[in-house]
N, C-alpha and C. Protein backbone atom coordinates (compact mmCIF):
# COMPACT_ATOMS: atom_id res chain seq x y z
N UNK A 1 10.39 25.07 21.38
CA UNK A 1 10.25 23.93 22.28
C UNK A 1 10.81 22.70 21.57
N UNK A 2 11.47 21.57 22.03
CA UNK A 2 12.36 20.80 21.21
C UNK A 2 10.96 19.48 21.83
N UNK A 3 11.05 18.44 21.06
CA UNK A 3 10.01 17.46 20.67
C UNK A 3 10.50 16.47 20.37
N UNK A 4 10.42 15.40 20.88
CA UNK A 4 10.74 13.99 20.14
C UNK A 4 9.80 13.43 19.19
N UNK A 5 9.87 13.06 18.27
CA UNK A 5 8.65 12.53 17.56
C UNK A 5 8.21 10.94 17.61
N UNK A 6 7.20 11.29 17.16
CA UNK A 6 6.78 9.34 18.09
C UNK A 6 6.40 8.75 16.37
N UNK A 7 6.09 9.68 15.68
CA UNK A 7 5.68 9.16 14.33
C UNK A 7 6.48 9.32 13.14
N UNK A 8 6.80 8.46 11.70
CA UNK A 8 7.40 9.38 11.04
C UNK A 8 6.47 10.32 10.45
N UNK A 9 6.94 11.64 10.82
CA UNK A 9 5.68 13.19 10.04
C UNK A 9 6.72 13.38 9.19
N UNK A 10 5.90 13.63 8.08
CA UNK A 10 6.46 13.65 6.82
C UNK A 10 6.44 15.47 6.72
N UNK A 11 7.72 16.49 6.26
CA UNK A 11 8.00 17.74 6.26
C UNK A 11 9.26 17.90 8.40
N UNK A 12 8.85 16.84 8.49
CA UNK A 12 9.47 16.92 10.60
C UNK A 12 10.63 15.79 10.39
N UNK A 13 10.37 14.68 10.40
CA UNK A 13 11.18 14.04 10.28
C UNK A 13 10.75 12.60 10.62
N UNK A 14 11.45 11.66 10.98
CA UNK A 14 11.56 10.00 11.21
C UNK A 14 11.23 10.10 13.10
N UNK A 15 10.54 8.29 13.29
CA UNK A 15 10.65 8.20 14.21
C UNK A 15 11.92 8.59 15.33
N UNK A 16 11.92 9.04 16.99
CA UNK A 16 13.24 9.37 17.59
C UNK A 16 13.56 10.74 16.75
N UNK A 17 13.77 11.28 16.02
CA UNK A 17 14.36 12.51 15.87
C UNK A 17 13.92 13.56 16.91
N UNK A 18 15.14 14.18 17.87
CA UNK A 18 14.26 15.46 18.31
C UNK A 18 14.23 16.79 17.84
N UNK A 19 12.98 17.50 17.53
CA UNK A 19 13.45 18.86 16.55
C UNK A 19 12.80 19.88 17.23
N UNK A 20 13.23 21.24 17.35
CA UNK A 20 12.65 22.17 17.56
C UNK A 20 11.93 23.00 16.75
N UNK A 21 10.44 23.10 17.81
CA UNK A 21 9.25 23.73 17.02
C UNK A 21 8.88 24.81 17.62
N UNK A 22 7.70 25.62 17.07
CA UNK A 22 7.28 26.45 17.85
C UNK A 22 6.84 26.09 19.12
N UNK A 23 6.33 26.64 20.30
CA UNK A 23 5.30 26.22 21.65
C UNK A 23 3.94 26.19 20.89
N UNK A 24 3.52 26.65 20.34
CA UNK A 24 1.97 26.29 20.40
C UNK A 24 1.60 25.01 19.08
N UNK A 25 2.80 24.84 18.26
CA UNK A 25 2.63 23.69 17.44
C UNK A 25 2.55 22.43 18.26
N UNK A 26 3.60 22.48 19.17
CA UNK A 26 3.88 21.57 20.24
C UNK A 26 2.75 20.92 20.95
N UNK A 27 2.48 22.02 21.74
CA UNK A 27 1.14 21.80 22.81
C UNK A 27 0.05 21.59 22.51
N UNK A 28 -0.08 22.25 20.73
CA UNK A 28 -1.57 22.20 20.26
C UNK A 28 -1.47 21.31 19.48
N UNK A 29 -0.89 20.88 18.89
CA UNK A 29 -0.62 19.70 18.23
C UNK A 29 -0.22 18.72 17.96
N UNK A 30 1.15 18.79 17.97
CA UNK A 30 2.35 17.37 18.56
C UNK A 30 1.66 16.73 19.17
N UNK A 31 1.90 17.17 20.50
CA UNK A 31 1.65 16.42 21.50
C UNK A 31 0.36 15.89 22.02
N UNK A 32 -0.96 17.08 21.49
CA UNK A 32 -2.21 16.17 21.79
C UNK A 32 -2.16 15.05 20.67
N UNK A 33 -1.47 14.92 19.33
CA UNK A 33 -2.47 14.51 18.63
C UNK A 33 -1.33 12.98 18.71
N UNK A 34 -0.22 12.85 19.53
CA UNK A 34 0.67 11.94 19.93
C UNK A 34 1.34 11.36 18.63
N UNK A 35 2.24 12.96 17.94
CA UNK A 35 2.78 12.80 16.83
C UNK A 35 4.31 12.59 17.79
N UNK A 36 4.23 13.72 18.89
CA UNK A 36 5.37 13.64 20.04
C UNK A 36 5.42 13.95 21.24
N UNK A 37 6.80 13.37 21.68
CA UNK A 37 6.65 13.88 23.10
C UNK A 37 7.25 15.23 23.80
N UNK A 38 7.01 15.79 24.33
CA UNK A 38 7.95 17.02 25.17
C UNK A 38 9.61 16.25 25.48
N UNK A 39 10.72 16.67 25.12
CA UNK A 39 11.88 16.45 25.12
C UNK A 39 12.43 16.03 26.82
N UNK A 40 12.72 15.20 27.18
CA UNK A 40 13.09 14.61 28.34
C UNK A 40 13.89 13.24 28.01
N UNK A 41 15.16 12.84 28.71
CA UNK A 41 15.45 11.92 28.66
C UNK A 41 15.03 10.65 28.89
N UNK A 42 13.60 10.87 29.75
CA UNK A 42 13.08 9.45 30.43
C UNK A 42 11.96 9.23 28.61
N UNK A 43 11.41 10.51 28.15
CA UNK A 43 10.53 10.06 27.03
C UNK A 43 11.82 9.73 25.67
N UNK A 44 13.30 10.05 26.28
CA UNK A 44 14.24 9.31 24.81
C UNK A 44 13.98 7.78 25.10
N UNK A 45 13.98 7.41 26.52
CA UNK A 45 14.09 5.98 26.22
C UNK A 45 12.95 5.29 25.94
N UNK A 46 11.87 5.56 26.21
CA UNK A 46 10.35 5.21 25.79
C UNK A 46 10.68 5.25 24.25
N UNK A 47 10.84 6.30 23.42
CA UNK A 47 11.02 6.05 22.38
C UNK A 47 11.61 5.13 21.80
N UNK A 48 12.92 4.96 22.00
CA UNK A 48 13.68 3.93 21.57
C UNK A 48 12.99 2.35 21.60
N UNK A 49 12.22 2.30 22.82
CA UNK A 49 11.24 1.08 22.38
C UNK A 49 10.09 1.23 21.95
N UNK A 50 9.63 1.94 21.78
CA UNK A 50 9.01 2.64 20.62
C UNK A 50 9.30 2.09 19.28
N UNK A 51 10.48 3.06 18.95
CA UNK A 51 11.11 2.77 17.77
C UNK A 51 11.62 0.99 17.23
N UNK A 52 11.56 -0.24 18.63
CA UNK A 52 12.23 -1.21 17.98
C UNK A 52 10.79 -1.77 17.87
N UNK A 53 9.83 -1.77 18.52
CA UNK A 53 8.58 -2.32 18.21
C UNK A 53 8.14 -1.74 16.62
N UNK A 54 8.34 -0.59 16.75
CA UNK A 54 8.01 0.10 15.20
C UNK A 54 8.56 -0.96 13.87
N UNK A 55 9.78 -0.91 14.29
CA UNK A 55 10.81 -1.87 13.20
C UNK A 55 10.41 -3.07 13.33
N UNK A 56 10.17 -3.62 14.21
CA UNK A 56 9.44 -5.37 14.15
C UNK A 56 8.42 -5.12 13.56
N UNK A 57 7.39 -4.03 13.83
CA UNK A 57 6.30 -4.24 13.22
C UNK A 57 6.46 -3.81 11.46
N UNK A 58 7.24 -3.13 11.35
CA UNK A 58 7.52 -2.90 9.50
C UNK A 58 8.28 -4.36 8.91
N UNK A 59 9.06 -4.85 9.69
CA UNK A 59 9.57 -5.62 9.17
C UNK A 59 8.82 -7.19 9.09
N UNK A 60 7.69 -7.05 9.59
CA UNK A 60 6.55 -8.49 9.78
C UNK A 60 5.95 -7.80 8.67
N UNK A 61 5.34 -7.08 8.39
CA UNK A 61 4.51 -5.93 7.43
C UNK A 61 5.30 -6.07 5.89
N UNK A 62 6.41 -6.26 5.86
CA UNK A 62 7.57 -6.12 4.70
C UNK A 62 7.46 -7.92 4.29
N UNK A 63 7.80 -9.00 5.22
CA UNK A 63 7.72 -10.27 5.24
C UNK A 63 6.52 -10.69 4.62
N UNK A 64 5.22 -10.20 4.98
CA UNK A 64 3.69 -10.89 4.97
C UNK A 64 3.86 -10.65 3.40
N UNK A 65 4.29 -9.25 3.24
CA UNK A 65 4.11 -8.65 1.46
C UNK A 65 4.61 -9.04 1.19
N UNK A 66 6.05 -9.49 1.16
CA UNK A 66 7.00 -10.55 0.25
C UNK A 66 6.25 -11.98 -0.52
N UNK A 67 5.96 -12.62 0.91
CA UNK A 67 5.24 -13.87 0.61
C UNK A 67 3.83 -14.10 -0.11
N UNK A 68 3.16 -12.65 0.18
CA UNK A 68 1.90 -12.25 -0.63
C UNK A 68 2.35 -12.21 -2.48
N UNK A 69 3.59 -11.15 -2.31
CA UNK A 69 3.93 -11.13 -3.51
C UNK A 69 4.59 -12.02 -4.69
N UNK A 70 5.04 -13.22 -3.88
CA UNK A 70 5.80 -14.57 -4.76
C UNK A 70 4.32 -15.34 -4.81
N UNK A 71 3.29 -14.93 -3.98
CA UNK A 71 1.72 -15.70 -4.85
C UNK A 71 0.98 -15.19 -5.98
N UNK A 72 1.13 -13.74 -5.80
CA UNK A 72 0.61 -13.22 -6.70
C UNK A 72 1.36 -13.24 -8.33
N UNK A 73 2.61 -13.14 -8.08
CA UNK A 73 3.48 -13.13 -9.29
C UNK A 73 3.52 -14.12 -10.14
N UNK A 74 3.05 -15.57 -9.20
CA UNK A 74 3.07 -16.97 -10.23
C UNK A 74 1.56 -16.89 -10.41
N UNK A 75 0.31 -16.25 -9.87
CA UNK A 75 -0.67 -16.02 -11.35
C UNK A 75 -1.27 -15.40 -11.83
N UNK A 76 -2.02 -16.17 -12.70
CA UNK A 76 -3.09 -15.34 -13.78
C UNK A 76 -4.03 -15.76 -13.88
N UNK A 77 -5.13 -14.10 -14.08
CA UNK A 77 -6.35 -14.73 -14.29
C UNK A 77 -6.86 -14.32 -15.48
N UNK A 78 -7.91 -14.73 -16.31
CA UNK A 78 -8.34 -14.55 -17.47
C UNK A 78 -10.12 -13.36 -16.81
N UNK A 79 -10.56 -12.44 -17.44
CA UNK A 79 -11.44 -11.83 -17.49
C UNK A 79 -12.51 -12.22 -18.82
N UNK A 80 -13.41 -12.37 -18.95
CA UNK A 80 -14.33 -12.65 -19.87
C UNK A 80 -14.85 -11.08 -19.80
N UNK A 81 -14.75 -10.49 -21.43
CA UNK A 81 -15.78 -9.55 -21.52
C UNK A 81 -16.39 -9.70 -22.60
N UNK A 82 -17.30 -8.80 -22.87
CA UNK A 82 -18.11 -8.69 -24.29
C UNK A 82 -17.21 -7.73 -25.22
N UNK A 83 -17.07 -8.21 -26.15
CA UNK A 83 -16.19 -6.59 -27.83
C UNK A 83 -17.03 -7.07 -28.83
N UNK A 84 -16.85 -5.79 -29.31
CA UNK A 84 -17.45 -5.94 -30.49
C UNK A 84 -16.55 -6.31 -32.14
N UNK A 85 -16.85 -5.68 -32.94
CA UNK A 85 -16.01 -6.08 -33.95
C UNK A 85 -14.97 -6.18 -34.28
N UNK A 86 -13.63 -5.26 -33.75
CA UNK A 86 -12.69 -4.79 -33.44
C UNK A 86 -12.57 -5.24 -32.41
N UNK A 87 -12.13 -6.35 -31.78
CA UNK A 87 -11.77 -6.34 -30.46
C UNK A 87 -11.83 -5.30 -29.64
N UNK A 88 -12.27 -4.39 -29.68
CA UNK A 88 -13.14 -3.30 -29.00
C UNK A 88 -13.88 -3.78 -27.44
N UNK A 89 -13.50 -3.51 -26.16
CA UNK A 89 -14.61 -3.66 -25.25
C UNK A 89 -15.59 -2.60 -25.07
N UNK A 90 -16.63 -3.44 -24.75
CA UNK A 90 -17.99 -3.06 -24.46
C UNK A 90 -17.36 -2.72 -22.87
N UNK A 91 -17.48 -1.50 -22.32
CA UNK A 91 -17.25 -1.30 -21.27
C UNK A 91 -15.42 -1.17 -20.58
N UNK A 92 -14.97 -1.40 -19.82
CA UNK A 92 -13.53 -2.14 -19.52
C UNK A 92 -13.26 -3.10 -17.88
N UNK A 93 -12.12 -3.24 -18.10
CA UNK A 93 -11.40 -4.01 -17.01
C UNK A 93 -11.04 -2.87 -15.88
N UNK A 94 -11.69 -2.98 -14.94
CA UNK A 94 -11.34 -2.23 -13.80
C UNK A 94 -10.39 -2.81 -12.67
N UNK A 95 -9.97 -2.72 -11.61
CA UNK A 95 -9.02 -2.57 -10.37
C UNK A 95 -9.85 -4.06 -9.41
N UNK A 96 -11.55 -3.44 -9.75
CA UNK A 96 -12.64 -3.97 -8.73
C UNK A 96 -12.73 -5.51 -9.77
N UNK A 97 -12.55 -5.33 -10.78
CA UNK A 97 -12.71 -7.00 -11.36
C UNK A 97 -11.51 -7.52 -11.21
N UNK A 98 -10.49 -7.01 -11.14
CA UNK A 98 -9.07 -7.91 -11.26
C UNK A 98 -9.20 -8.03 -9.45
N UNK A 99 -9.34 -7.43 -8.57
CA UNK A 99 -9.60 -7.99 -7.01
C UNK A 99 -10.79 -9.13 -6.90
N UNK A 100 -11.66 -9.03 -7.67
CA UNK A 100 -12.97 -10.22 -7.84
C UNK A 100 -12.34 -11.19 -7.81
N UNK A 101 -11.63 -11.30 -9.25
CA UNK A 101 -10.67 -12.42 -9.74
C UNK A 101 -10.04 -13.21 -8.74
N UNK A 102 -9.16 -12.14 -8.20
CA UNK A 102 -8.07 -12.70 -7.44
C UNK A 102 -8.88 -12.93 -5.92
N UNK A 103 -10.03 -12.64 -5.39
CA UNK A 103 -10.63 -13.32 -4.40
C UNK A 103 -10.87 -15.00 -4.82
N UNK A 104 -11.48 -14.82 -5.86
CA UNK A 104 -11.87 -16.07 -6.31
C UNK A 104 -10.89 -17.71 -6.11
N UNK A 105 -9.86 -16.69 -6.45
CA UNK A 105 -8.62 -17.59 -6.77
C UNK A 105 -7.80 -17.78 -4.82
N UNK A 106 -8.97 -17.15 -3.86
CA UNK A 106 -8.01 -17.08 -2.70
C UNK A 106 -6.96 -16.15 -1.82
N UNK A 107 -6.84 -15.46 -2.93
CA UNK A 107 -5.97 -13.90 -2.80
C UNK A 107 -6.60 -12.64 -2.70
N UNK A 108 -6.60 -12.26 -1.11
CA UNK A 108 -7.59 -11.27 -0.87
C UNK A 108 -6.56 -10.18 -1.01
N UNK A 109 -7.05 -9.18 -2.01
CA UNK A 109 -6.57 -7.61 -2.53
C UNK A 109 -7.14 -6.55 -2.10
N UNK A 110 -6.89 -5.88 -1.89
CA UNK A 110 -7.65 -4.47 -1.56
C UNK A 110 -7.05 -3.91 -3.10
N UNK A 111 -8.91 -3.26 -3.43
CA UNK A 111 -8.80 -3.13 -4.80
C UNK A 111 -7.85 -1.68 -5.08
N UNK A 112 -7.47 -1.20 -4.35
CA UNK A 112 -6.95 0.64 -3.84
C UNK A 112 -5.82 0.06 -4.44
N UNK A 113 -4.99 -0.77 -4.02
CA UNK A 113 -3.92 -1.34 -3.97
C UNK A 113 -3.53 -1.60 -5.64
N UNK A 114 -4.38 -2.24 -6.30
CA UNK A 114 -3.92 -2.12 -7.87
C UNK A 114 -3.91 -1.05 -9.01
N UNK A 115 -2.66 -1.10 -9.10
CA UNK A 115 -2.20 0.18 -9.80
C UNK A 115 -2.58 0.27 -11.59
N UNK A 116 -3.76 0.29 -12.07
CA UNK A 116 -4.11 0.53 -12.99
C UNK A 116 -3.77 2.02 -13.29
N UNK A 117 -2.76 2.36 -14.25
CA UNK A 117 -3.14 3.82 -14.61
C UNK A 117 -4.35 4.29 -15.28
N UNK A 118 -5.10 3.28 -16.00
CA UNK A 118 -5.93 3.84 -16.82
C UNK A 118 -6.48 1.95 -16.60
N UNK A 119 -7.84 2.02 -16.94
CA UNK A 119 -8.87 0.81 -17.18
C UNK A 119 -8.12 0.35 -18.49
N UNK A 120 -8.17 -0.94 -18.15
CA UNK A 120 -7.67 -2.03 -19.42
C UNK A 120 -9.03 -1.63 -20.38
N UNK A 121 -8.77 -1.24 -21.90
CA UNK A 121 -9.84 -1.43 -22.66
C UNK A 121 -9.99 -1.83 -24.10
N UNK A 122 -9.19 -3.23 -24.01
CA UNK A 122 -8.81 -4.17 -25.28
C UNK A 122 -8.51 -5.20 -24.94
N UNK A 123 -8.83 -6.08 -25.84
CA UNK A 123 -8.14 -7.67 -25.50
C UNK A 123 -6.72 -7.59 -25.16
N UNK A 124 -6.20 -8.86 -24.89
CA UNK A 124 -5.03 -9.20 -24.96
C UNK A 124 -4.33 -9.41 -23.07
N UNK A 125 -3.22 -9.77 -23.53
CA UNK A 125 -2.43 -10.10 -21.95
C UNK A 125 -2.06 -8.54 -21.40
N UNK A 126 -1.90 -8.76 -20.07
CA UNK A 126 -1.43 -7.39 -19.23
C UNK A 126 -0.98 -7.54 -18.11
N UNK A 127 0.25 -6.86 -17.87
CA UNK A 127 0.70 -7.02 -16.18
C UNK A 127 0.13 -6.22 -15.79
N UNK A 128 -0.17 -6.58 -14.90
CA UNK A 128 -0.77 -5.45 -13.70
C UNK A 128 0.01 -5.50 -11.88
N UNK A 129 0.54 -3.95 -12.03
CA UNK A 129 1.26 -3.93 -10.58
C UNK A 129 0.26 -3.79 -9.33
N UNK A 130 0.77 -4.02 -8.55
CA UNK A 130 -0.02 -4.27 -6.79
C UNK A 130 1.02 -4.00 -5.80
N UNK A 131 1.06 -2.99 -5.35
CA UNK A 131 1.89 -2.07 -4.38
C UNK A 131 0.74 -3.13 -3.33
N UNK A 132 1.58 -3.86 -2.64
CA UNK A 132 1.62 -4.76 -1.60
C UNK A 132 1.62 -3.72 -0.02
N UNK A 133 2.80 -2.76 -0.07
CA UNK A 133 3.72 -2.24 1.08
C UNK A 133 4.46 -1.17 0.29
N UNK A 134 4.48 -0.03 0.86
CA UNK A 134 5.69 0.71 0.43
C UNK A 134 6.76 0.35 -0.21
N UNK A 135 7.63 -0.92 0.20
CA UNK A 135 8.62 -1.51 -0.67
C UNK A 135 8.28 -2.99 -1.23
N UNK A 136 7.06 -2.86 -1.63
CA UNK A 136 6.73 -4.51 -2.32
C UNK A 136 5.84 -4.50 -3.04
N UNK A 137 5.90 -4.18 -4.35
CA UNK A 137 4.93 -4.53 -5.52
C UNK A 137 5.03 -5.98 -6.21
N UNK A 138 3.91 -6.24 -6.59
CA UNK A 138 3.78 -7.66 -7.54
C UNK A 138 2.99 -7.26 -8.84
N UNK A 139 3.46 -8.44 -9.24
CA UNK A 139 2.60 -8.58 -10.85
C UNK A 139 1.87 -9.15 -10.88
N UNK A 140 0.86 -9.07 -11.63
CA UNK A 140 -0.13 -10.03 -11.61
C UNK A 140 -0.21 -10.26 -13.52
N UNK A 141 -0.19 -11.61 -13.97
CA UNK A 141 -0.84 -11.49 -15.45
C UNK A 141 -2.17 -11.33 -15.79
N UNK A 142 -2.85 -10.50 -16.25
CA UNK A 142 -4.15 -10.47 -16.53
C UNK A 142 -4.48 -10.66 -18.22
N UNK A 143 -5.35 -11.53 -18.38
CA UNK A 143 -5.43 -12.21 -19.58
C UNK A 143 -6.90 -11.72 -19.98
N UNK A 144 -6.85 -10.71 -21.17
CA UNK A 144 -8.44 -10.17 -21.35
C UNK A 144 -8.88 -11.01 -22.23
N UNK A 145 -9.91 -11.78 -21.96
CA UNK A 145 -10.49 -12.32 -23.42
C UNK A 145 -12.07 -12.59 -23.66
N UNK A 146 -12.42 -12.33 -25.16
CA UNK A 146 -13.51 -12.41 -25.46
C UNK A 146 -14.44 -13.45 -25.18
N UNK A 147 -15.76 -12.84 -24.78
CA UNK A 147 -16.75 -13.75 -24.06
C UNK A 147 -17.07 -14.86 -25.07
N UNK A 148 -17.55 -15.76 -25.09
CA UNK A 148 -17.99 -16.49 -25.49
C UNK A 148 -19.73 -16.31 -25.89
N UNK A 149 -20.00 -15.96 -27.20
CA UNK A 149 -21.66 -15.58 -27.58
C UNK A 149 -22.63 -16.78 -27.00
């Protein structure tokens, strides 16, 4: 059964592509779950506006993250923790304190969004990336420093 797709499905293809599937992928799935439509010329042109609303809406989505990301890139915030003798932390810098931070400062993060590979767990300066959007990461400087006794 050939299918237009209304979504990009990732292993199927991009919005508008039409591909042929089995019938019962189609009926039982595609189409209830409005990944696509049954192949007809009247549902190509639905798509197509479909597809330009899609692109306005990625490309407002791409814009917001740009401008998110030239705020985030000019700053930094400093973390206060406790170390011990060795500049050693008592504990570390997580995803959920560097989003604290950056609420504080006005810049609402979704903490998912910061790409810590591993918890900061030493003094000192650190970039930290923030996948904004699929194509828009920022930096952020994060400045670890010892609490004050």
């Amino acid at each position: 059964m050939k299918v237009i797709l209304r979504k990009n499905q990732e292993g199927l293809g991009e919005i508008g592509k039409v591909i042929d599937v089995k019938d019962g992928y189609a009926r039982n799935y595609l189409i209830p779950q409005k990944v696509a439509y049954p192949y007809s010329p009247g549902y190509m042109k639905m798509i197509e506006n479909e597809k330009k609303a899609y692109q306005a809406k990625l490309n407002r989505e791409v814009h917001d993250a740009e401008t998110l990301a030239q705020k985030l890139n000019a700053v930094e915030i400093s973390i206060e923790v406790q170390a011990g003798e060795e500049d050693k932390l008592f504990g570390s810098v997580t995803s959920q304190m560097i989003a604290d931070k950056l609420a504080e400062k006005g810049l609402e993060v979704d903490k998912r969004r910061i790409e810590l590979s591993e918890p900061i767990k030493m003094l000192g300066n650190f970039k930290v990336p923030i996948r904004l959007h699929q194509q828009v990461v920022a930096e952020v400087g994060v400045a670890v420093i010892k609490q004050a006794e």
